[in-house]
N, C-alpha and C. Protein backbone atom coordinates (compact mmCIF):
# COMPACT_ATOMS: atom_id res chain seq x y z
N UNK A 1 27.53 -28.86 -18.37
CA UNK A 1 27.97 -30.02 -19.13
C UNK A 1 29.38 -30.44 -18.72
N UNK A 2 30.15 -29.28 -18.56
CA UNK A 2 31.36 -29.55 -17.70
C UNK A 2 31.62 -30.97 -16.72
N UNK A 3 30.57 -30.75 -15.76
CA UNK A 3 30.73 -31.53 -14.37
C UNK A 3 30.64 -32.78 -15.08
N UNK A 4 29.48 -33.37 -16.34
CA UNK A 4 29.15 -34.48 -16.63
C UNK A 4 30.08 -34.82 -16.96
N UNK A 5 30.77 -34.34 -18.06
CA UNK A 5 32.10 -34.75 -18.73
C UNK A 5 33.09 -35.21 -17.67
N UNK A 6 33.16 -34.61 -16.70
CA UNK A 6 34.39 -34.84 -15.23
C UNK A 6 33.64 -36.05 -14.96
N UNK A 7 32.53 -36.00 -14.43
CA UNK A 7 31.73 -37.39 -13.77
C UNK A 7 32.48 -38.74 -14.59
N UNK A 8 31.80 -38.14 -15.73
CA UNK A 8 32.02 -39.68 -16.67
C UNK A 8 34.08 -40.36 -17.08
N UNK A 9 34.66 -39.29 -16.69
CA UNK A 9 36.00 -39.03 -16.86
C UNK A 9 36.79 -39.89 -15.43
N UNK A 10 35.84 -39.34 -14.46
CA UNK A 10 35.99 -40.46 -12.91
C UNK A 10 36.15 -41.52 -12.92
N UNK A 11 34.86 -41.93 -13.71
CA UNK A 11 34.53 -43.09 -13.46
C UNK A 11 34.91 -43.89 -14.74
N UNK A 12 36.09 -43.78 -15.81
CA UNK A 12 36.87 -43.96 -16.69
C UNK A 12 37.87 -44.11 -16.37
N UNK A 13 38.25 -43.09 -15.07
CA UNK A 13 39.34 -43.23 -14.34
C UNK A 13 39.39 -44.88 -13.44
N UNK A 14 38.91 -44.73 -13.00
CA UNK A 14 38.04 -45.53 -11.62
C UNK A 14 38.12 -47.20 -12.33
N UNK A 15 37.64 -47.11 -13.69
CA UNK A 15 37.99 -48.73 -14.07
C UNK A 15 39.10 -48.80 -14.86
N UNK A 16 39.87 -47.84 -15.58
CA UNK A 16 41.07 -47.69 -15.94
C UNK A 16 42.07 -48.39 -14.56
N UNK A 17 41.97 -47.41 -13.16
CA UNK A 17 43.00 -48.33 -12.56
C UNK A 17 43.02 -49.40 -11.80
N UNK A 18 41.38 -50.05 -11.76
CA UNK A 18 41.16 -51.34 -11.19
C UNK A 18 41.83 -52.01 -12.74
N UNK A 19 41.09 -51.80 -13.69
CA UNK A 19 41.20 -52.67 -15.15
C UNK A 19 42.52 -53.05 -14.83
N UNK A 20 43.79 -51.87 -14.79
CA UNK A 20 45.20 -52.27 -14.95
C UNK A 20 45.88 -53.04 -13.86
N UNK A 21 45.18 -54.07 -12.43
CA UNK A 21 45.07 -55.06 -11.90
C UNK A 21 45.26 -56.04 -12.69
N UNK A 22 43.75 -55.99 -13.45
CA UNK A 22 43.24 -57.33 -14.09
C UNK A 22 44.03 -57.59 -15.11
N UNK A 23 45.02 -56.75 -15.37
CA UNK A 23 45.52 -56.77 -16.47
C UNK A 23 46.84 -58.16 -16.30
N UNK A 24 46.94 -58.06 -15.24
CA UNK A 24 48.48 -58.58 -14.76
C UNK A 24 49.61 -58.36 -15.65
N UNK A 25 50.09 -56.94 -15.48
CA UNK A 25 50.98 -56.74 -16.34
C UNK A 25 50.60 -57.20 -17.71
N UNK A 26 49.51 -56.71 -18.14
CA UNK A 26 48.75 -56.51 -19.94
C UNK A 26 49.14 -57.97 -20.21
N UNK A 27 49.47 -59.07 -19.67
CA UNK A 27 49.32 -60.08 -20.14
C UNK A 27 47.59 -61.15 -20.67
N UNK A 28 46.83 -60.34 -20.20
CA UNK A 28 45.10 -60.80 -20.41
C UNK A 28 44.96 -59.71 -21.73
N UNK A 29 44.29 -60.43 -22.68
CA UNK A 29 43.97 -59.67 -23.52
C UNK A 29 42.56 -58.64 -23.47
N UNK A 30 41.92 -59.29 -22.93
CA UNK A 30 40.42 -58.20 -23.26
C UNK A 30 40.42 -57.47 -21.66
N UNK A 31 41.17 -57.81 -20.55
CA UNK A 31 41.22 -56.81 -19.22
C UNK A 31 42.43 -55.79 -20.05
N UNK A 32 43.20 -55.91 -20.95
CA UNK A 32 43.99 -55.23 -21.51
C UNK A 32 43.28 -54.21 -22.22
N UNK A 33 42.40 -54.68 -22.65
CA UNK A 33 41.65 -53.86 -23.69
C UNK A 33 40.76 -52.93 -23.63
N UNK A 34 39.83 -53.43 -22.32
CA UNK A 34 38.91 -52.52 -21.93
C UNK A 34 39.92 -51.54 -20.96
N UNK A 35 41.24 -52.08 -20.56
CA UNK A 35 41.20 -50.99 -19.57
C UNK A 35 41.89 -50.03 -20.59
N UNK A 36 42.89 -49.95 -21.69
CA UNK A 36 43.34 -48.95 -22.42
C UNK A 36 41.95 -48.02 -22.83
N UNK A 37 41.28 -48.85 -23.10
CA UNK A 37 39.57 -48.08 -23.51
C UNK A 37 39.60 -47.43 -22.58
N UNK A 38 39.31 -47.87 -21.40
CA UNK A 38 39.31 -47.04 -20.44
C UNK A 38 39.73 -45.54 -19.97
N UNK A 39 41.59 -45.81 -19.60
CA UNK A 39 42.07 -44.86 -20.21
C UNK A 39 42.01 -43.73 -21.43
N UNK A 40 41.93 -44.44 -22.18
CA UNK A 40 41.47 -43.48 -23.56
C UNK A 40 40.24 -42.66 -23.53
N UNK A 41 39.34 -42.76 -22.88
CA UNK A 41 37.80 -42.36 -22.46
C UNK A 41 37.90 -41.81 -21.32
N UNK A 42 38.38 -41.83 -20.24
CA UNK A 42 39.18 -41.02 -19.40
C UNK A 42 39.59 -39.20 -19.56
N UNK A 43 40.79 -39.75 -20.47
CA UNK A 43 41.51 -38.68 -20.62
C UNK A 43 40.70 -37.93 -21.95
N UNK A 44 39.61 -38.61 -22.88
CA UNK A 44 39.26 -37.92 -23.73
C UNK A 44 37.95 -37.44 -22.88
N UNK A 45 37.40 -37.54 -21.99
CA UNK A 45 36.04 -36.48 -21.39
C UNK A 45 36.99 -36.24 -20.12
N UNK A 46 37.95 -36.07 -19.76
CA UNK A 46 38.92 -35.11 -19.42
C UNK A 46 38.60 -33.55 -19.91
N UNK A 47 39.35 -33.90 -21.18
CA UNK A 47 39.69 -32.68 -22.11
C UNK A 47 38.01 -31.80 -22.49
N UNK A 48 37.28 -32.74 -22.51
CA UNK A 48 36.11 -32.13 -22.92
C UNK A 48 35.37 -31.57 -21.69
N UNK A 49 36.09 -31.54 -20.01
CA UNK A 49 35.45 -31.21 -19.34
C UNK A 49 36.26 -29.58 -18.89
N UNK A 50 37.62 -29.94 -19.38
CA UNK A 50 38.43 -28.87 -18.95
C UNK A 50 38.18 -28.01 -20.25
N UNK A 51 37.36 -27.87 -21.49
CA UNK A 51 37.14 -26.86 -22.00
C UNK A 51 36.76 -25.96 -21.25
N UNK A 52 36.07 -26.12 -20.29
CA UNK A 52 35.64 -25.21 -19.47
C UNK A 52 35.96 -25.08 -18.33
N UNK A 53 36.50 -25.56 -17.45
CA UNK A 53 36.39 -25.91 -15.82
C UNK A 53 38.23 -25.64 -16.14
N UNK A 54 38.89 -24.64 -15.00
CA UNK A 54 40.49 -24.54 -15.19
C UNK A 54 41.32 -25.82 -14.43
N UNK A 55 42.10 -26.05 -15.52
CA UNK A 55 42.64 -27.18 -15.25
C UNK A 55 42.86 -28.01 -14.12
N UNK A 56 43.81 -27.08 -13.15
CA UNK A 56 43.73 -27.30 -11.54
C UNK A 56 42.78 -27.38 -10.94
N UNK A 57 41.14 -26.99 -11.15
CA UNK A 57 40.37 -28.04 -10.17
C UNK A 57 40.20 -28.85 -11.77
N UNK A 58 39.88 -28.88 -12.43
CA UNK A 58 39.22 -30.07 -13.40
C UNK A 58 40.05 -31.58 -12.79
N UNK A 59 41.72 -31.10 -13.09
CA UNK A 59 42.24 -32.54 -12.50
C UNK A 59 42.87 -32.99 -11.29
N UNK A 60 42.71 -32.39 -10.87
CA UNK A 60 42.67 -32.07 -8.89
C UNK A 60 41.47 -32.87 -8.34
N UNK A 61 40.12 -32.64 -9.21
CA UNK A 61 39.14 -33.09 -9.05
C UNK A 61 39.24 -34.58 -9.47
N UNK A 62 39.26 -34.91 -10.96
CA UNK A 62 39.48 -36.34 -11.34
C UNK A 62 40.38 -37.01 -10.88
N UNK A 63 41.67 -36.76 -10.71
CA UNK A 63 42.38 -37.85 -9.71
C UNK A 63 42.00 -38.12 -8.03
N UNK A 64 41.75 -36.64 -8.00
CA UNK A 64 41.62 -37.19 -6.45
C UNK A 64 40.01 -38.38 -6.20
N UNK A 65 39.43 -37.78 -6.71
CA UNK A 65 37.80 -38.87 -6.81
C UNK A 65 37.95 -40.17 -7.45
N UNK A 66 39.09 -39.84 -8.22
CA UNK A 66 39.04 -41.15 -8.73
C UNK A 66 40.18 -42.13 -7.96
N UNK A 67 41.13 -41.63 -7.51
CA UNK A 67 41.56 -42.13 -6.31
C UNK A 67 40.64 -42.62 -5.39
N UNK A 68 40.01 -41.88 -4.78
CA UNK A 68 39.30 -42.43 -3.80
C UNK A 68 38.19 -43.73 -4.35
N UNK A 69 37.71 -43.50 -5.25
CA UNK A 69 36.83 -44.56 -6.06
C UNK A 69 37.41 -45.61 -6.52
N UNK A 70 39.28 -45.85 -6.58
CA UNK A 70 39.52 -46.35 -7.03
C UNK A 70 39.91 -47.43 -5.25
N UNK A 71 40.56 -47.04 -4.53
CA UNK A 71 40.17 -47.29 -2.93
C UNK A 71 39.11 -48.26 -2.48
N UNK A 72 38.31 -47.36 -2.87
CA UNK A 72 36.83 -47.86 -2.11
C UNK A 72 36.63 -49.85 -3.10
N UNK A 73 36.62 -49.43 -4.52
CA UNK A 73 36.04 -49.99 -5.03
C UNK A 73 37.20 -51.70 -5.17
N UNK A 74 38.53 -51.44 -5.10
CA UNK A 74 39.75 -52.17 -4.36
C UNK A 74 39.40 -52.88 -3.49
N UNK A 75 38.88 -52.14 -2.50
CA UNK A 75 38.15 -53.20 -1.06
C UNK A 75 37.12 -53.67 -1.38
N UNK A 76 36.20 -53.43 -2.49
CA UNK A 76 35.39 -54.44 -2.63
C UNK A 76 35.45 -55.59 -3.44
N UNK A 77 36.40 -54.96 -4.44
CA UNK A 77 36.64 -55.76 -5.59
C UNK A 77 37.90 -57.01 -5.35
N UNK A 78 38.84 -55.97 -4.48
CA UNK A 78 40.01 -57.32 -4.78
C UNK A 78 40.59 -57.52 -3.20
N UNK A 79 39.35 -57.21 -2.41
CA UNK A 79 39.60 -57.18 -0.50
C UNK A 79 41.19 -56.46 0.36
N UNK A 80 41.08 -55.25 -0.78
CA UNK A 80 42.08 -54.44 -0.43
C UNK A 80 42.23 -53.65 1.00
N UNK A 81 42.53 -53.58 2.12
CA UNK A 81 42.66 -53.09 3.51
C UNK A 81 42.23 -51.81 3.76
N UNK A 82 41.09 -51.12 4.06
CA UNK A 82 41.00 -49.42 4.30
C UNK A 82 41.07 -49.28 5.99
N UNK A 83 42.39 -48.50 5.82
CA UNK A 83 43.09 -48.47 7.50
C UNK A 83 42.38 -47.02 7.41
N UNK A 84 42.33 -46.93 8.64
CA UNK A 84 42.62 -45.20 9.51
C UNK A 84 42.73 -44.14 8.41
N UNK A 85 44.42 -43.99 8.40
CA UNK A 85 45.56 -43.59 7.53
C UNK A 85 44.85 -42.96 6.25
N UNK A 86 44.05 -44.35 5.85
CA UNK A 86 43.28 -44.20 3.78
C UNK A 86 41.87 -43.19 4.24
N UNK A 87 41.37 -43.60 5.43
CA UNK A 87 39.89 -42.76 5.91
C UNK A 87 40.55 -41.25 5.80
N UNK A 88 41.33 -41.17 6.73
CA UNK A 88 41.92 -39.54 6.67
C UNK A 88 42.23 -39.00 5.82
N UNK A 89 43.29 -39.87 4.55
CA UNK A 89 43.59 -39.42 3.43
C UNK A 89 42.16 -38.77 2.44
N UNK A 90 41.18 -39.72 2.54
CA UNK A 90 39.76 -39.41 1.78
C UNK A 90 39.37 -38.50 1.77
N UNK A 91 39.33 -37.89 3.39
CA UNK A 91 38.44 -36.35 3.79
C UNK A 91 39.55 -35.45 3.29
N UNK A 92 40.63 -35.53 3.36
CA UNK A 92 41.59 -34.74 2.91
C UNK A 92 41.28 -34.06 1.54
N UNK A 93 41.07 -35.19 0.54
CA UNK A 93 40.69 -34.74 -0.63
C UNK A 93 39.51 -34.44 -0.70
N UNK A 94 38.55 -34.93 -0.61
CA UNK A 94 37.37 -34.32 -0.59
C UNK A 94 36.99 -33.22 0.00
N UNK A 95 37.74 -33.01 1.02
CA UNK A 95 37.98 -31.07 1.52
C UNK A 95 39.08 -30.33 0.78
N UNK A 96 39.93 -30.74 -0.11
CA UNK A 96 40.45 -30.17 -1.00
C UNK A 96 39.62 -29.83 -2.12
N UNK A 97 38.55 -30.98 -2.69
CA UNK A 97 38.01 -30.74 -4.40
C UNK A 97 36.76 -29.51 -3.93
N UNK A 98 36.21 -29.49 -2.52
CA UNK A 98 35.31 -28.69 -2.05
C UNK A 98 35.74 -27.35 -1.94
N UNK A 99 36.63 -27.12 -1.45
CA UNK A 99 37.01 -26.09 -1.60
C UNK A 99 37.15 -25.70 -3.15
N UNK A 100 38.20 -26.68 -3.54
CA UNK A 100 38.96 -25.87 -5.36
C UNK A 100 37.23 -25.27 -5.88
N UNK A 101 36.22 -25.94 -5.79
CA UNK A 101 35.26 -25.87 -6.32
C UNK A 101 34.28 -25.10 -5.98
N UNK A 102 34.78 -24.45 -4.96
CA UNK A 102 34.04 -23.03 -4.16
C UNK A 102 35.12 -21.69 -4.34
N UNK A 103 36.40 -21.86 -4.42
CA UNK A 103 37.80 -21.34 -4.90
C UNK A 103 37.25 -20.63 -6.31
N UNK A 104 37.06 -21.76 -6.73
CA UNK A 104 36.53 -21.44 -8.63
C UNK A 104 35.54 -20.48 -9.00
N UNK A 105 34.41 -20.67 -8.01
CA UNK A 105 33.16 -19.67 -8.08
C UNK A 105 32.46 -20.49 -9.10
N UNK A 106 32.29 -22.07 -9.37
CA UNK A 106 31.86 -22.56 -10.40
C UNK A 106 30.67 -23.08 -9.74
């Protein structure tokens, strides 16, 4: 149940920091709104994922995925640039959360 809670915590993440785009400096009210939701739903199946899972991969895991999701979904959403540089950075983390998550024995 762990992982779900992280999954859904990602991807809370993931429109939390596109949302705070749309926000233009929280001047839009309802891109304001959903993205604090956002946030707030985030960090609350966060906590419900790190009941179990130790902290350092739980959020090692959610930022870095959600980084990258937040990347990916940038270039589609607001035709944000993925150089070289962002490709390398990606595998980086994703051979970091692979490991923490073989590290863990989980």
């Amino acid at each position: 149940m762990a992982w779900i809670f992280l999954a859904l915590a990602i991807v809370f993440e993931i429109a939390f920091a596109l949302g705070t785009n749309a926000t233009r400096g929280f001047t839009r009210l309802w891109p304001s709104v959903l993205t604090l939701l956002a946030a707030s739903g985030g960090i609350f199946t966060l906590s419900l994922a790190l009941r179990t899972l130790d902290v350092g991969v739980g959020y090692t895991i959610w930022t870095g995925i959600g980084s990258i999701g937040t990347v990916l979904f940038g270039a589609l959403i607001y035709k944000e640039k993925i150089t070289l540089p962002k490709l390398l950075s990606f595998a980086a983390i994703i051979a970091g959360a692979i490991t923490l998550k073989l590290a863990s024995g989980l």
